[in-house]
N, C-alpha and C. Protein backbone atom coordinates (compact mmCIF):
# COMPACT_ATOMS: atom_id res chain seq x y z
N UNK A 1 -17.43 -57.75 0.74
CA UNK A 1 -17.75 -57.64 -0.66
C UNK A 1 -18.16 -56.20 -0.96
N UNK A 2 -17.44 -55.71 -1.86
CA UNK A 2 -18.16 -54.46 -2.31
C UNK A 2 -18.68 -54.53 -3.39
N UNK A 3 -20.07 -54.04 -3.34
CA UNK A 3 -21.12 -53.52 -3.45
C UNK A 3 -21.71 -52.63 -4.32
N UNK A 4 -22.32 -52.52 -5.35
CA UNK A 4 -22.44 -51.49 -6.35
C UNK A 4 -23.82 -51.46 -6.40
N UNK A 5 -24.67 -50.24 -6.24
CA UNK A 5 -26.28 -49.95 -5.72
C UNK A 5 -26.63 -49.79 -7.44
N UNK A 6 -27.68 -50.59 -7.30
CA UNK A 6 -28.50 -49.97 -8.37
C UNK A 6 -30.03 -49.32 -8.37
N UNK A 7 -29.82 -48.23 -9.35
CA UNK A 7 -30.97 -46.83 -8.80
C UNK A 7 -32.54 -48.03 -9.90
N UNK A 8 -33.08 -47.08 -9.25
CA UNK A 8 -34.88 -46.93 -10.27
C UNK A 8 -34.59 -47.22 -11.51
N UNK A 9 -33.83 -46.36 -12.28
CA UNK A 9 -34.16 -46.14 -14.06
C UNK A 9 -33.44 -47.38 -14.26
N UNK A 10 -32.56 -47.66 -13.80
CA UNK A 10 -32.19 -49.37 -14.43
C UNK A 10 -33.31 -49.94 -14.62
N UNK A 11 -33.61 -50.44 -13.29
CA UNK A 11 -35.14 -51.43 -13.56
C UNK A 11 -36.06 -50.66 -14.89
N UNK A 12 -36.08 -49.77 -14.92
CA UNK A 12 -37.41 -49.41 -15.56
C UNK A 12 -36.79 -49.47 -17.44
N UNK A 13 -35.90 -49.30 -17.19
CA UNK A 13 -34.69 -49.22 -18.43
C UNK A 13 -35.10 -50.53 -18.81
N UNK A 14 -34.99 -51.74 -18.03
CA UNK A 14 -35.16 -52.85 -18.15
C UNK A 14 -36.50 -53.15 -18.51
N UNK A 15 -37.76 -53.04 -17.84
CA UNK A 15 -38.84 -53.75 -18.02
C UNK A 15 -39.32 -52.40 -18.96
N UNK A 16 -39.41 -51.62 -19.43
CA UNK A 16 -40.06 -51.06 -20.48
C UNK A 16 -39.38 -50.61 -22.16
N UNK A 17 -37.89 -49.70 -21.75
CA UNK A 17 -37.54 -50.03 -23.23
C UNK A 17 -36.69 -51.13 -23.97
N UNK A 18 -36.65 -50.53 -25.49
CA UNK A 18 -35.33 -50.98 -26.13
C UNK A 18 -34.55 -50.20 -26.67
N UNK A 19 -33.20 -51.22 -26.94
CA UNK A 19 -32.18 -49.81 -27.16
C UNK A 19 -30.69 -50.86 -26.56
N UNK A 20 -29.69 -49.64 -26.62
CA UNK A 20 -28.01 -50.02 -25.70
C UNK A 20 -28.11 -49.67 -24.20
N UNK A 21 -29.05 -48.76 -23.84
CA UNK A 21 -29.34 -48.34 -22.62
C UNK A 21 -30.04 -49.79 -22.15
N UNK A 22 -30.90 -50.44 -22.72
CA UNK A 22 -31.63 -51.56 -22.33
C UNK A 22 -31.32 -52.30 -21.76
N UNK A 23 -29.99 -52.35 -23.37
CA UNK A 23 -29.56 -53.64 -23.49
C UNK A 23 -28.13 -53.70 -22.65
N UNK A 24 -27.35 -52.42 -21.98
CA UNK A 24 -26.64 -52.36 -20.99
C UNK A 24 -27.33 -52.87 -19.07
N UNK A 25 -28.22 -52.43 -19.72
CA UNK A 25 -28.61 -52.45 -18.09
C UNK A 25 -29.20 -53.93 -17.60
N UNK A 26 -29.67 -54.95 -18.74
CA UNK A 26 -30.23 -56.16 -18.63
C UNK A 26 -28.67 -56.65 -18.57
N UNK A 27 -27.89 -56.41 -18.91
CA UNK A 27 -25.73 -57.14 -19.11
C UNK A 27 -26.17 -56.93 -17.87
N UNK A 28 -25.80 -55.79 -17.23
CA UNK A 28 -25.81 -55.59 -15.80
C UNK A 28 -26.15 -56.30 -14.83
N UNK A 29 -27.17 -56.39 -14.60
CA UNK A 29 -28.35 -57.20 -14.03
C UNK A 29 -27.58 -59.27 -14.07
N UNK A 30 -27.18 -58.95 -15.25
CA UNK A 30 -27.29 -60.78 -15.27
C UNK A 30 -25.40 -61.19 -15.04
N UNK A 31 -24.61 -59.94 -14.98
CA UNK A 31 -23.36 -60.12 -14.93
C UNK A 31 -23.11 -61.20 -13.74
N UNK A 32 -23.78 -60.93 -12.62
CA UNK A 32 -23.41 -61.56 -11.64
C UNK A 32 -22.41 -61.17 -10.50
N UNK A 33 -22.61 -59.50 -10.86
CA UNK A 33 -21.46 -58.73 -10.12
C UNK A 33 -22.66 -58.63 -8.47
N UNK A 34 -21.59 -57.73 -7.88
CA UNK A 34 -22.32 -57.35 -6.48
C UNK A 34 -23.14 -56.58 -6.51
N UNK A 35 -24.16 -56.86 -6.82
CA UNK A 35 -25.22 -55.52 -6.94
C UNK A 35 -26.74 -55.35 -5.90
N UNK A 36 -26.73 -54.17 -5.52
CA UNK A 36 -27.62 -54.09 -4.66
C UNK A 36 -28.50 -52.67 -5.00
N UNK A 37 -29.93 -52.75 -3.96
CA UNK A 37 -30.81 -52.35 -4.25
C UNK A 37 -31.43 -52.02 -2.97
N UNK A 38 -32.41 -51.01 -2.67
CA UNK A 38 -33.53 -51.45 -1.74
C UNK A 38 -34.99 -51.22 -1.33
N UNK A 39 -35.60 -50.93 -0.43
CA UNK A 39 -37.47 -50.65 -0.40
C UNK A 39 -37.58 -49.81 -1.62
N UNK A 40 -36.97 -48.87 -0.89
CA UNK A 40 -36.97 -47.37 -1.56
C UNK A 40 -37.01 -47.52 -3.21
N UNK A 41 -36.04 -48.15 -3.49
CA UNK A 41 -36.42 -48.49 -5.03
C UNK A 41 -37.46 -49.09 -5.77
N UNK A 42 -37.44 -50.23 -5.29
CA UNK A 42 -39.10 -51.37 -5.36
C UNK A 42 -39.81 -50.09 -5.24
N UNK A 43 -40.41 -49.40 -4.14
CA UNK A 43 -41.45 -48.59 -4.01
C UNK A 43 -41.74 -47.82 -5.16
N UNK A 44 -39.82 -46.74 -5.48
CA UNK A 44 -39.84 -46.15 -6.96
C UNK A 44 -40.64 -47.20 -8.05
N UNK A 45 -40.16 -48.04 -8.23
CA UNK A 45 -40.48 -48.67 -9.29
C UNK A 45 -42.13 -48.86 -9.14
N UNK A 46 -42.66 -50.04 -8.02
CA UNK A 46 -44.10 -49.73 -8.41
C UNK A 46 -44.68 -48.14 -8.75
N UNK A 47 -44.25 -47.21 -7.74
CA UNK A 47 -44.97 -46.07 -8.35
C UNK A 47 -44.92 -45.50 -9.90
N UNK A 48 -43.62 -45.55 -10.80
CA UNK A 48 -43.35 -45.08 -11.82
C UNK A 48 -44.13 -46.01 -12.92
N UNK A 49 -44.60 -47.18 -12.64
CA UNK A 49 -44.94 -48.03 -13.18
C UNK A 49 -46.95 -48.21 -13.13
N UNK A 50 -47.18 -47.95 -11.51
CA UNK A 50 -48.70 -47.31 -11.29
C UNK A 50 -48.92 -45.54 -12.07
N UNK A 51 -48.11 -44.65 -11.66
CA UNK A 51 -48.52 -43.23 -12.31
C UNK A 51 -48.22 -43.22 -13.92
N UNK A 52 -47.26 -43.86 -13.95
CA UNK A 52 -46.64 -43.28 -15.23
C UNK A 52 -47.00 -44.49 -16.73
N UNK A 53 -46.88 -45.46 -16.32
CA UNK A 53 -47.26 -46.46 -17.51
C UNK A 53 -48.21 -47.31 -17.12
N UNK A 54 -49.32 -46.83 -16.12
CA UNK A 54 -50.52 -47.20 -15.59
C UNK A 54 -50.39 -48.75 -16.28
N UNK A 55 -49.20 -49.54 -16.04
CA UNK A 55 -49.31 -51.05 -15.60
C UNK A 55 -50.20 -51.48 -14.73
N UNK A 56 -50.70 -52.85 -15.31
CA UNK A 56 -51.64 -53.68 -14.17
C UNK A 56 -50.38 -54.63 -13.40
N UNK A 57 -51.30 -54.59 -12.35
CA UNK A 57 -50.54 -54.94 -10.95
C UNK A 57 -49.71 -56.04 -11.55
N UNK A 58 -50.48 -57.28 -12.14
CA UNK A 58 -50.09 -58.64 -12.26
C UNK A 58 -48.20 -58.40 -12.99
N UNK A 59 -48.32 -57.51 -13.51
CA UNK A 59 -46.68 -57.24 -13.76
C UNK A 59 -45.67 -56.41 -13.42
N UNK A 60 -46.76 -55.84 -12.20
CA UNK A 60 -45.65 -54.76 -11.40
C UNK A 60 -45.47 -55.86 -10.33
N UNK A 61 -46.17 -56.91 -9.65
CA UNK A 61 -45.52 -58.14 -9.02
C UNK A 61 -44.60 -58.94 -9.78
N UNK A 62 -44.60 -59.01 -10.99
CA UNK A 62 -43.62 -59.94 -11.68
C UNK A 62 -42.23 -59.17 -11.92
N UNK A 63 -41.76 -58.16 -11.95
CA UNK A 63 -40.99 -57.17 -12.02
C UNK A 63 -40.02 -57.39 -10.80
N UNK A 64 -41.20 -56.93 -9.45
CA UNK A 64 -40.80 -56.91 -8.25
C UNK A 64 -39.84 -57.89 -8.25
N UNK A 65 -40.62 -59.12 -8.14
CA UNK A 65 -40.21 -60.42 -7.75
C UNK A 65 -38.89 -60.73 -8.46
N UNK A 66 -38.72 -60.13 -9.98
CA UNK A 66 -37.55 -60.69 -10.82
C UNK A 66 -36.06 -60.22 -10.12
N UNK A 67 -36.56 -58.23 -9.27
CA UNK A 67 -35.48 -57.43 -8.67
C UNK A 67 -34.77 -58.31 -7.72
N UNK A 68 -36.48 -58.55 -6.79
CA UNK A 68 -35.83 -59.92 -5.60
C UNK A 68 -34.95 -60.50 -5.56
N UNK A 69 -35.29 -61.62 -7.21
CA UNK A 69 -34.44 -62.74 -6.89
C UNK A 69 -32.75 -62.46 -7.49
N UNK A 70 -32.95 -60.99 -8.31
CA UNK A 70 -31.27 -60.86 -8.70
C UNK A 70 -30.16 -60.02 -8.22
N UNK A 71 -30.76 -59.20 -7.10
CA UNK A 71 -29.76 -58.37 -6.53
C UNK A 71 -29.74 -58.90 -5.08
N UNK A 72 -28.98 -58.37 -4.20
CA UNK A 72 -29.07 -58.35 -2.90
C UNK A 72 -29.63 -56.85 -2.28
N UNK A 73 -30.28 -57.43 -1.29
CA UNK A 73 -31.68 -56.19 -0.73
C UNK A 73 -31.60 -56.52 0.32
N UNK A 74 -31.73 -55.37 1.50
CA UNK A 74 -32.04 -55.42 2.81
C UNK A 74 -33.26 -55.91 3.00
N UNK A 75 -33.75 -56.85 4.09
CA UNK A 75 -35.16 -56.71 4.18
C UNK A 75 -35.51 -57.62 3.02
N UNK A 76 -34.68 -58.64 2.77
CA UNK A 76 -35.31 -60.01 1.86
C UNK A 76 -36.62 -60.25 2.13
N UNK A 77 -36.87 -60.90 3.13
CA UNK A 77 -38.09 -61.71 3.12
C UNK A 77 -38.80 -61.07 3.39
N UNK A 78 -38.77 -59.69 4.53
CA UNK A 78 -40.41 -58.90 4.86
C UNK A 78 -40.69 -58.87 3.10
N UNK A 79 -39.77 -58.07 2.37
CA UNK A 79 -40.52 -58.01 0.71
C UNK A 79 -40.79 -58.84 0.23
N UNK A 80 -40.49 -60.26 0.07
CA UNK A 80 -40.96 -61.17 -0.55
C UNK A 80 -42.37 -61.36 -0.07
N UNK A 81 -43.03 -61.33 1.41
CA UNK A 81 -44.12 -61.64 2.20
C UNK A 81 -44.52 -60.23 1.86
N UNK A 82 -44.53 -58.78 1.67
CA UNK A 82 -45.04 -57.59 1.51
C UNK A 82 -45.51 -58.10 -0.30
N UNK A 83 -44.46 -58.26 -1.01
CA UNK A 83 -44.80 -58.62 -2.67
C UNK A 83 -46.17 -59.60 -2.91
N UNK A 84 -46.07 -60.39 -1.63
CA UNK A 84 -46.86 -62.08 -1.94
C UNK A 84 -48.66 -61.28 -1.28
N UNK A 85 -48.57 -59.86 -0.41
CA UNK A 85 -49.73 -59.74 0.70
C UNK A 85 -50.14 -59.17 -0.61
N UNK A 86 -49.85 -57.88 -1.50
CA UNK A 86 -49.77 -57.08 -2.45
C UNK A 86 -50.70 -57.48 -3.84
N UNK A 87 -49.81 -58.59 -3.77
CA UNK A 87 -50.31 -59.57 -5.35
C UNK A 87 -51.55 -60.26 -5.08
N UNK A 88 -52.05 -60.57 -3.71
CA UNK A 88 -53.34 -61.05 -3.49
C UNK A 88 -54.70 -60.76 -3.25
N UNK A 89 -54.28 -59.22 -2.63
CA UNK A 89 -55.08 -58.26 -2.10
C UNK A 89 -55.12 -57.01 -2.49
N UNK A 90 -56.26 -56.24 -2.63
CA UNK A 90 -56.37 -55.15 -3.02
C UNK A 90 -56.34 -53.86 -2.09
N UNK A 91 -54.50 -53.46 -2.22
CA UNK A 91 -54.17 -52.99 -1.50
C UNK A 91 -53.16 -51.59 -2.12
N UNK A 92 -52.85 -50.80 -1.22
CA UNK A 92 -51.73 -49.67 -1.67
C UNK A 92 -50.62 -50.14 -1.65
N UNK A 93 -49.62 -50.55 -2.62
CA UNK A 93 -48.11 -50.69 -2.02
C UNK A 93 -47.12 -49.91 -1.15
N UNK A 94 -47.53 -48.81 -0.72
CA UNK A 94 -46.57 -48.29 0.55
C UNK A 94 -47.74 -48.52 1.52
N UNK A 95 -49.00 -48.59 1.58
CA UNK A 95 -49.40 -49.30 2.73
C UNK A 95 -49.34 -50.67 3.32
N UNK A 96 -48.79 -51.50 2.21
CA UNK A 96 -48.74 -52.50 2.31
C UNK A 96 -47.27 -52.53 2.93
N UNK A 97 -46.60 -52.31 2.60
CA UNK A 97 -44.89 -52.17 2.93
C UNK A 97 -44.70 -51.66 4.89
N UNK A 98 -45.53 -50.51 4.46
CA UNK A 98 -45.76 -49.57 5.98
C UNK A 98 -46.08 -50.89 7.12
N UNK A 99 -46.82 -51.86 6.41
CA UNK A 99 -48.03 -52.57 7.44
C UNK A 99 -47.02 -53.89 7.84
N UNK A 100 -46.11 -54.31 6.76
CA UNK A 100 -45.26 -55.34 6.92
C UNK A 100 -43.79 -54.60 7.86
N UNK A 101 -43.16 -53.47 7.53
CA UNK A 101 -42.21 -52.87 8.45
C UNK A 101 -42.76 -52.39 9.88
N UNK A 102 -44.45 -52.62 10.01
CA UNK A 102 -44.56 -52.83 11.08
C UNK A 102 -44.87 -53.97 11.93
N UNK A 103 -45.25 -54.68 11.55
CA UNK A 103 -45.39 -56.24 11.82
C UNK A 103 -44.18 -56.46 12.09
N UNK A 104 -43.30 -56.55 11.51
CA UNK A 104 -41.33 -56.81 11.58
C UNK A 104 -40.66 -56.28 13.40
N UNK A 105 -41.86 -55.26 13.82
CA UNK A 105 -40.91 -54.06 14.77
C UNK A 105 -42.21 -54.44 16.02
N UNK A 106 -43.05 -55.56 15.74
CA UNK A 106 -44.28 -56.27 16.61
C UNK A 106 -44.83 -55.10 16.69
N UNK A 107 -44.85 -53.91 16.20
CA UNK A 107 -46.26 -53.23 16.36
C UNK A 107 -47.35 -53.35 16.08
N UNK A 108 -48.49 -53.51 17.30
CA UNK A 108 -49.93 -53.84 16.77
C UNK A 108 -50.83 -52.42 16.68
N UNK A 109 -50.93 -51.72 16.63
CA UNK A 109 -51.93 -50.94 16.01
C UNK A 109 -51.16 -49.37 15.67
N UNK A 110 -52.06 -48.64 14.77
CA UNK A 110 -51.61 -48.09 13.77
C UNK A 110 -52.68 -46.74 13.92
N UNK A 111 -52.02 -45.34 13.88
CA UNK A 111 -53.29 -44.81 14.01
C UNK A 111 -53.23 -43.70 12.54
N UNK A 112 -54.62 -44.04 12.10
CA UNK A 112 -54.64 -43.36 10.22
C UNK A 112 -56.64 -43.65 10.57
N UNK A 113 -56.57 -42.78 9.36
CA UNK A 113 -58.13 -42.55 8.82
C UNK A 113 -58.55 -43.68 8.19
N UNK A 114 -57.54 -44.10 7.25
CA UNK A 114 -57.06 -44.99 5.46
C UNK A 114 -58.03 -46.58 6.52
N UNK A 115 -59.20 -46.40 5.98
CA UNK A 115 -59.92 -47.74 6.31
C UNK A 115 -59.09 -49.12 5.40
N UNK A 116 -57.98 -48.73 4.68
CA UNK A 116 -57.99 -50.26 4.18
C UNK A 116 -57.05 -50.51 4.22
N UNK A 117 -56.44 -50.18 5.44
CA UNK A 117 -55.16 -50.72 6.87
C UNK A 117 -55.76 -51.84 7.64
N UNK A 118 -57.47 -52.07 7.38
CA UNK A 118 -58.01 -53.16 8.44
C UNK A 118 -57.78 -54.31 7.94
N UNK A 119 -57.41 -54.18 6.45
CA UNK A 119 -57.08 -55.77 5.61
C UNK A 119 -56.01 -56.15 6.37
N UNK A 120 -55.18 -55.76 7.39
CA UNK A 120 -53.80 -56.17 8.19
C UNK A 120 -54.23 -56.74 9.23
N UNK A 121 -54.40 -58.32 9.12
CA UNK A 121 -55.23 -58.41 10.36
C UNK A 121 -53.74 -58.36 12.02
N UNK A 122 -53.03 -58.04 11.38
CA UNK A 122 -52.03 -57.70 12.63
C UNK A 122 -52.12 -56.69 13.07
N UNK A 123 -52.64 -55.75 12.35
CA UNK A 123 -52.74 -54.47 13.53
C UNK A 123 -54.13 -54.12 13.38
N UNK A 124 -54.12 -53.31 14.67
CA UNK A 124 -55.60 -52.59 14.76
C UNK A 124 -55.38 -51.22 14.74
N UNK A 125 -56.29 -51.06 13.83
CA UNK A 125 -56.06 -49.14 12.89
C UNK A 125 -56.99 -48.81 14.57
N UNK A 126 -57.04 -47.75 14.67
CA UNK A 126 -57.12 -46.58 15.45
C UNK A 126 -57.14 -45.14 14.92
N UNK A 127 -58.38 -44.45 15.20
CA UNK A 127 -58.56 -42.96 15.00
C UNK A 127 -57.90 -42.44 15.82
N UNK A 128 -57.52 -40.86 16.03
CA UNK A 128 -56.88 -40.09 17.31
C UNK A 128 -58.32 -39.31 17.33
């Protein structure tokens, strides 16, 4: 199947304005064509959505989750279980991501300063 990637500004095209740009990119989305996506984007998106339109979390998880369920993404389920650790806990989303792509690769400990890597009870943070 080939495959057609979709970048950041779609999503964001999507969950913030209106317009033909919008309203192209939501067609898109629901066509049902081959479309794909991946971390890297999710990540874009929470960040553009934390810096830039200082959204509360509760709809940068609902966002996430909508990307989830309509494209195809590498790394399905670690994100669905990274989205679900995220939405419960008060946490960084690339630390959270970092902490689940390591769990995935059985690494148990992690070495950083960032005390709130200990919310992972799978790994054990470590100073150098």
């Amino acid at each position: 199947m080939d495959y057609k990637f979709v970048d950041t500004n779609i999503f964001i095209e999507i969950f913030t304005r209106f317009g033909k740009k919008s309203d192209n990119s939501k067609k898109l989305i629901q066509s049902n064509s081959a479309l794909c996506t991946n971390l890297l984007v999710l990540s874009e998106v929470v960040w553009v959505f934390n810096s830039i339109y200082k959204t509360e979390k509760i709809l940068i998880v609902k966002y996430l989750k909508k990307i989830l369920s309509n494209l195809e993404i590498e790394n399905k389920k670690l994100l669905a279980d990274a989205i679900n650790f995220y939405e419960k806990n008060n946490v960084d989303w690339t630390d959270c991501l970092n902490m689940f792509l390591a769990k995935e690769k059985e690494i148990k400990e992690v070495y950083s300063y960032d005390r709130g890597l200990n919310k992972y009870n799978w790994i054990q943070r470590l100073e150098p």
